[in-house]
C-alpha atoms as a PDB file:
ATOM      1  CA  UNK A   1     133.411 124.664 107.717  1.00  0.00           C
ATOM      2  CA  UNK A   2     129.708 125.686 108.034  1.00  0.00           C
ATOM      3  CA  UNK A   3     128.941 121.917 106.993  1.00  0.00           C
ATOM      4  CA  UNK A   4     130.464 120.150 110.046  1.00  0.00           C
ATOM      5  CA  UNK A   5     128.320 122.093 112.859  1.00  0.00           C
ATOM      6  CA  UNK A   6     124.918 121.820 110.416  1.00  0.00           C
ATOM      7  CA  UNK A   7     125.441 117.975 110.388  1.00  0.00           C
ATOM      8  CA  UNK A   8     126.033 117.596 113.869  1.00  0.00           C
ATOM      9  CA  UNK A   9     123.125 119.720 114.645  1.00  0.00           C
ATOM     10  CA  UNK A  10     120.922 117.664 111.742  1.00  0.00           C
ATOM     11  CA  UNK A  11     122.236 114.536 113.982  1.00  0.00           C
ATOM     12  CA  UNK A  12     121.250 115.075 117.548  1.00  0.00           C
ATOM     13  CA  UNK A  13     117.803 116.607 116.002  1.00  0.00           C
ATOM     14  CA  UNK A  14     117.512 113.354 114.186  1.00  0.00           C
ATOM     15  CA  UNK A  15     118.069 111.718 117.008  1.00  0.00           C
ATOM     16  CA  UNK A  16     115.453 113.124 119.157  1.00  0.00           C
ATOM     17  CA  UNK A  17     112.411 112.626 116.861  1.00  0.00           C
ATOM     18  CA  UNK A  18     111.497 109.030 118.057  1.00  0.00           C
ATOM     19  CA  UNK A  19     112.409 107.272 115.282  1.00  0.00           C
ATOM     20  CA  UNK A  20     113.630 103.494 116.193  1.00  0.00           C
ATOM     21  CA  UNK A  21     114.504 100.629 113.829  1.00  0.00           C
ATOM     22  CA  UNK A  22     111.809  98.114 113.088  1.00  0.00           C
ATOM     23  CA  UNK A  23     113.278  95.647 113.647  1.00  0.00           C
ATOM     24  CA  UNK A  24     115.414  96.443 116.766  1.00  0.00           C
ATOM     25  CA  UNK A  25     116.524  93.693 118.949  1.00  0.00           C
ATOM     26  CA  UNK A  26     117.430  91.035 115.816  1.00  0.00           C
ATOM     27  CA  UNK A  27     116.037  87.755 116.607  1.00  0.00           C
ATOM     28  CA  UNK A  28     114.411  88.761 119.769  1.00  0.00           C
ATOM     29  CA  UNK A  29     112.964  91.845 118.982  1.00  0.00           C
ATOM     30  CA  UNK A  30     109.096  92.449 119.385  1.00  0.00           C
ATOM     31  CA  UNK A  31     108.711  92.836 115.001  1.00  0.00           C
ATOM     32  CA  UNK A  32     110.882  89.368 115.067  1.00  0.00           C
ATOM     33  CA  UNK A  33     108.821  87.420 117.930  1.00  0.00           C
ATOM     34  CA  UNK A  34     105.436  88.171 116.274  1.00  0.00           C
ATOM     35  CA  UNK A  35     106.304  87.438 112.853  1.00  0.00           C
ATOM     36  CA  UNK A  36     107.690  83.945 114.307  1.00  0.00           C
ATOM     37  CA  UNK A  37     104.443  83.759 116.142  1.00  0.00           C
ATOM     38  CA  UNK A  38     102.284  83.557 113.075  1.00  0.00           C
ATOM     39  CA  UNK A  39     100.958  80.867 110.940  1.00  0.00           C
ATOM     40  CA  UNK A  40     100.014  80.600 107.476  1.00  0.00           C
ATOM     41  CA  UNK A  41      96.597  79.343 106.325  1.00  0.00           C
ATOM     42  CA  UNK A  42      96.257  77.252 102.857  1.00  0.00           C
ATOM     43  CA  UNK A  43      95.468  79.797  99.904  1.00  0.00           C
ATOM     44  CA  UNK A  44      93.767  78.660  96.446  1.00  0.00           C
ATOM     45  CA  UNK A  45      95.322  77.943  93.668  1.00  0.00           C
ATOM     46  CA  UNK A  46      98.659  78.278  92.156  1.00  0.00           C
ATOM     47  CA  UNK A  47      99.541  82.094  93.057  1.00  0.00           C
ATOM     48  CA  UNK A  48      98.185  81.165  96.344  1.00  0.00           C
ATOM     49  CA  UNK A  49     100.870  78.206  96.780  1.00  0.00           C
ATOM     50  CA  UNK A  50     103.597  80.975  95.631  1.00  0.00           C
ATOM     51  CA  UNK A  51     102.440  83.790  97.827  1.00  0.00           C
ATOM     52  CA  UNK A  52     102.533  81.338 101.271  1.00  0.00           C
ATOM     53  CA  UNK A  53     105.626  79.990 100.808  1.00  0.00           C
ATOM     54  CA  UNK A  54     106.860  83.099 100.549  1.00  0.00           C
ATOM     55  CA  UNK A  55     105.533  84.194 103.318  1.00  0.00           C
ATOM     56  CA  UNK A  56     106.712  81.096 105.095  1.00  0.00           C
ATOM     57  CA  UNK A  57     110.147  81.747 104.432  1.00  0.00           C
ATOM     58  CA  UNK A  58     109.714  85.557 105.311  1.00  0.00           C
ATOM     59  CA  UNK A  59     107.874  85.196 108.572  1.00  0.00           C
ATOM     60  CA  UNK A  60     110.300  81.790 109.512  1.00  0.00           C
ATOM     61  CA  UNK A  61     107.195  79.629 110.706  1.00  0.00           C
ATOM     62  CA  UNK A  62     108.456  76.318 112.011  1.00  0.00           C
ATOM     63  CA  UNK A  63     105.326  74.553 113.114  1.00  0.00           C
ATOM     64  CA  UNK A  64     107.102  73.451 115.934  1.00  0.00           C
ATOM     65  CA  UNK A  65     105.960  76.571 118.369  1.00  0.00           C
ATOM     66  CA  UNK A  66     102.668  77.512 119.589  1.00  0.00           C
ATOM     67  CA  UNK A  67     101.334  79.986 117.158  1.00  0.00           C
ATOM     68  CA  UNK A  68     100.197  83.455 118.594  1.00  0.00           C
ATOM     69  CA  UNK A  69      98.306  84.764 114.884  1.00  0.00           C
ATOM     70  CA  UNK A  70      96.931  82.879 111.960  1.00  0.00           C
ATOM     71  CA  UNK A  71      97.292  84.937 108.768  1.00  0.00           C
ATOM     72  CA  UNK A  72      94.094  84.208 106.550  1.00  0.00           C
ATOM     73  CA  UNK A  73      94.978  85.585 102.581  1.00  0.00           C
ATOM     74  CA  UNK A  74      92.330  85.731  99.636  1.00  0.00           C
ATOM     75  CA  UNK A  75      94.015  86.374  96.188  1.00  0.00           C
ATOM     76  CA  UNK A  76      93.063  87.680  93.047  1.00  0.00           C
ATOM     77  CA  UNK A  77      94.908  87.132  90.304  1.00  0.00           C
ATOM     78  CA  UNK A  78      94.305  88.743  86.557  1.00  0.00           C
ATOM     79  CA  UNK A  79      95.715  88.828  83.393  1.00  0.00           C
ATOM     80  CA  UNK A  80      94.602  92.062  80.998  1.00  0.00           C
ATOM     81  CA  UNK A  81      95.237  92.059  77.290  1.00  0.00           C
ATOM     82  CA  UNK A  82      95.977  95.223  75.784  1.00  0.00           C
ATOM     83  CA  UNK A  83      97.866  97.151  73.151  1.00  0.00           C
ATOM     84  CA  UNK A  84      96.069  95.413  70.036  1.00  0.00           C
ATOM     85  CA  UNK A  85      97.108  95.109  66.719  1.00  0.00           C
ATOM     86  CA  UNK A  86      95.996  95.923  63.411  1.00  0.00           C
ATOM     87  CA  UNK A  87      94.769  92.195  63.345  1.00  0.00           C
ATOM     88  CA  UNK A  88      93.137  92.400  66.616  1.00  0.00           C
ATOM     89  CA  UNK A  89      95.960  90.654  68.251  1.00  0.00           C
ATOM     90  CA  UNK A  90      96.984  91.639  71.491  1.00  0.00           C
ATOM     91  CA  UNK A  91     100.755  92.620  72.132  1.00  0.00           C
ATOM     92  CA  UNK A  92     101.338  93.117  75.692  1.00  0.00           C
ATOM     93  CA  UNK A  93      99.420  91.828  79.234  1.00  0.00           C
ATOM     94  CA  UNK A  94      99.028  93.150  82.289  1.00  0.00           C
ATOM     95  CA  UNK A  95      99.234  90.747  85.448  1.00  0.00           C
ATOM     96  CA  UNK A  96      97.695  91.823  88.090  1.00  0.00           C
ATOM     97  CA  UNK A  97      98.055  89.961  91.808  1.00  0.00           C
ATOM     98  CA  UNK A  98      96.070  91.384  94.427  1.00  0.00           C
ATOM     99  CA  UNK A  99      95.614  90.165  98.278  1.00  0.00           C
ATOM    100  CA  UNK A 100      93.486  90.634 100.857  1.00  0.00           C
ATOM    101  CA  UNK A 101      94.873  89.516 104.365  1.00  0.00           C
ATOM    102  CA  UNK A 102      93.593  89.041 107.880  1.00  0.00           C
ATOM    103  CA  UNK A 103      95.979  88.598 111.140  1.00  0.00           C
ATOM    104  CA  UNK A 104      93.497  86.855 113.464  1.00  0.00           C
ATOM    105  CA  UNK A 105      94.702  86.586 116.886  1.00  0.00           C
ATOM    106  CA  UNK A 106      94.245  83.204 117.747  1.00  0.00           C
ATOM    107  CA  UNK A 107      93.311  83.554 121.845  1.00  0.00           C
ATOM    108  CA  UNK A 108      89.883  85.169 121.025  1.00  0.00           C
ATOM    109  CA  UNK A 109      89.452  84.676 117.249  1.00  0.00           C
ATOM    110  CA  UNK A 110      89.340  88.489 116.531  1.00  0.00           C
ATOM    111  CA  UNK A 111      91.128  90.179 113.321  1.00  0.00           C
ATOM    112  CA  UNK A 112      93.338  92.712 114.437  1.00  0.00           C
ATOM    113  CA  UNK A 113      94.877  93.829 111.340  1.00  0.00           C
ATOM    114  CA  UNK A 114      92.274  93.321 107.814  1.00  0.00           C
ATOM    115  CA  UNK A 115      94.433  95.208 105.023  1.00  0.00           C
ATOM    116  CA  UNK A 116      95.514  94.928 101.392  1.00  0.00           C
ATOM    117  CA  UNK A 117      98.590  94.744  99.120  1.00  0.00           C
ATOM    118  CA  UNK A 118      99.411  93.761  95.879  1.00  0.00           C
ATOM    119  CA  UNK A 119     101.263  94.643  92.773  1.00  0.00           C
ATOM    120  CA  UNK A 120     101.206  94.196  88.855  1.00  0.00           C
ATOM    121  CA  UNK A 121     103.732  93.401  85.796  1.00  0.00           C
ATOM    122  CA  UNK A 122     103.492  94.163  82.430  1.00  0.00           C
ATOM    123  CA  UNK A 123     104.511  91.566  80.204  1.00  0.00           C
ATOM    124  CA  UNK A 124     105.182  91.406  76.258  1.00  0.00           C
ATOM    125  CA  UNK A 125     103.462  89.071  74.040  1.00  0.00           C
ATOM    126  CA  UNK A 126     105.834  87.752  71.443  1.00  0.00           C
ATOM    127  CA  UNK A 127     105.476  85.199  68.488  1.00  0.00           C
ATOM    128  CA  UNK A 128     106.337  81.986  71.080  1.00  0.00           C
ATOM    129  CA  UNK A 129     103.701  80.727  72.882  1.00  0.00           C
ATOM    130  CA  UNK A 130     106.229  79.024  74.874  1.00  0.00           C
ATOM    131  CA  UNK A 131     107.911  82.315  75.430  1.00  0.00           C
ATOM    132  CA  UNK A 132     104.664  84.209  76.096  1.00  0.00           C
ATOM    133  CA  UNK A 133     103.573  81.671  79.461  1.00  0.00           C
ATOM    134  CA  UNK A 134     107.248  82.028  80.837  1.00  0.00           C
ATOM    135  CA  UNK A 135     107.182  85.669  80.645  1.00  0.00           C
ATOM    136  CA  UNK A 136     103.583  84.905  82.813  1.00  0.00           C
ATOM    137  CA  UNK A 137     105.044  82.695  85.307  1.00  0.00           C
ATOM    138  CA  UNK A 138     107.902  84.546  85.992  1.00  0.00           C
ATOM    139  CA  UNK A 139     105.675  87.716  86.169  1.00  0.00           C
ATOM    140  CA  UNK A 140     103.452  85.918  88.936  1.00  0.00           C
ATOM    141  CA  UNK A 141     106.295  84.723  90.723  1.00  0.00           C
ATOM    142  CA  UNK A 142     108.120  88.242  91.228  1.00  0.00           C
ATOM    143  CA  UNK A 143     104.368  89.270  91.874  1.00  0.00           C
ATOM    144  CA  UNK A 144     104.161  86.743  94.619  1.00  0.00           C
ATOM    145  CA  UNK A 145     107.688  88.162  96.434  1.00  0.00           C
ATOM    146  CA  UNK A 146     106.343  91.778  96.210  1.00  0.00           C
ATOM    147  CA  UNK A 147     102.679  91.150  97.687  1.00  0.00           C
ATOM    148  CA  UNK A 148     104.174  88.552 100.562  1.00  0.00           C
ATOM    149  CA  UNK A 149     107.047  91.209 101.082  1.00  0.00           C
ATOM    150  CA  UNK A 150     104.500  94.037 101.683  1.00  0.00           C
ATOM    151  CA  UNK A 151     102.460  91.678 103.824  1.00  0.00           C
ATOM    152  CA  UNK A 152     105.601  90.966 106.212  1.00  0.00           C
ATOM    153  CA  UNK A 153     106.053  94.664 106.320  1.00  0.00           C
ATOM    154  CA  UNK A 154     102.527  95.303 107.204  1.00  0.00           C
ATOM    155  CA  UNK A 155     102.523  93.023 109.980  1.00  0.00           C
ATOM    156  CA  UNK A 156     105.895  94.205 111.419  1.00  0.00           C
ATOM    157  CA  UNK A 157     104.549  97.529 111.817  1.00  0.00           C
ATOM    158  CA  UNK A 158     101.331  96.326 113.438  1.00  0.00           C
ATOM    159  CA  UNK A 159     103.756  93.782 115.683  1.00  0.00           C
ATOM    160  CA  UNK A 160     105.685  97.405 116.658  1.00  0.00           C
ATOM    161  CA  UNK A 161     102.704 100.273 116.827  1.00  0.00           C
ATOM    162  CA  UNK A 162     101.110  97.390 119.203  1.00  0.00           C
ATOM    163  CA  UNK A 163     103.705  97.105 121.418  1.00  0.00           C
ATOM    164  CA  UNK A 164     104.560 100.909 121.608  1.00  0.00           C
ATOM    165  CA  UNK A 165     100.875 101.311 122.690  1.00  0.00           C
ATOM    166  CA  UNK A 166     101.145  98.729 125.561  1.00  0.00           C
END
């Protein structure tokens, strides 16, 4: 019975903190305009055609709309050998997929947001070749969903800290 009046007191604390979902409002909420509001730059190379399309398909860009932000991303992508045999060999890899991303707003060309994410996979080398660069590209593919996810999240709290500060 002491429970019941704890929660409820837990719950109206709670809900006088401030907290408020990111993405309030669904499709018309501020984190949901901005993200719609920004366009994807070309990036380099094969982890940079994985990483912006998934950001495409996170951030919904149409092309169709005027676009508010242009999202510039450098990547750096690595592969570490490690765990060596006997015979020199290496037995495992470590990918490593790093980005560096700019939201430039697009009225006056400045960067409002310059940050960082990125992630890395361990992967096994076995007696397949074949085996060995499918365990890779599958590696940088999950890599690429991680960094663009943490990029989308990123930007949806910059979209919401800016518009609680106007």
């Amino acid at each position: 019975m002491i429970r019941a009046p704890a929660l409820a007191l837990a719950l109206l604390a709670l809900g006088g903190c401030g907290l408020r979902p990111l993405y309030a409002g669904g499709s018309a909420g501020t984190a949901a305009t901005t993200l719609g509001s920004v366009t994807v730059s070309p990036i380099a190379g094969q982890s940079g055609w994985l990483v912006r399309n998934k950001l495409v398909d996170r951030l919904r860009e149409s092309g169709g709309g005027t676009a508010t932000y242009r999202l510039d991303v450098t990547l750096d992508d690595n592969i570490t050998s490690y765990g060596l045999r006997s015979d020199r060999a290496a037995t495992q890899e470590r990918q490593t997929l790093r980005a560096r991303y700019q939201l430039v707003d697009l009225k006056n060309g400045m960067v409002v947001l310059d940050a960082t994410a990125g992630s890395d996979a361990g992967i096994d080398i076995v007696s397949s070749e074949y085996a060995t660069v499918a365990a890779e590209q599958t590696a940088l593919e999950n890599l690429s969903g991680i960094v663009a996810d943490q990029i989308v999240s990123r930007l949806a709290l910059y979209a919401n800290r800016t518009r609680a500060a106007k």
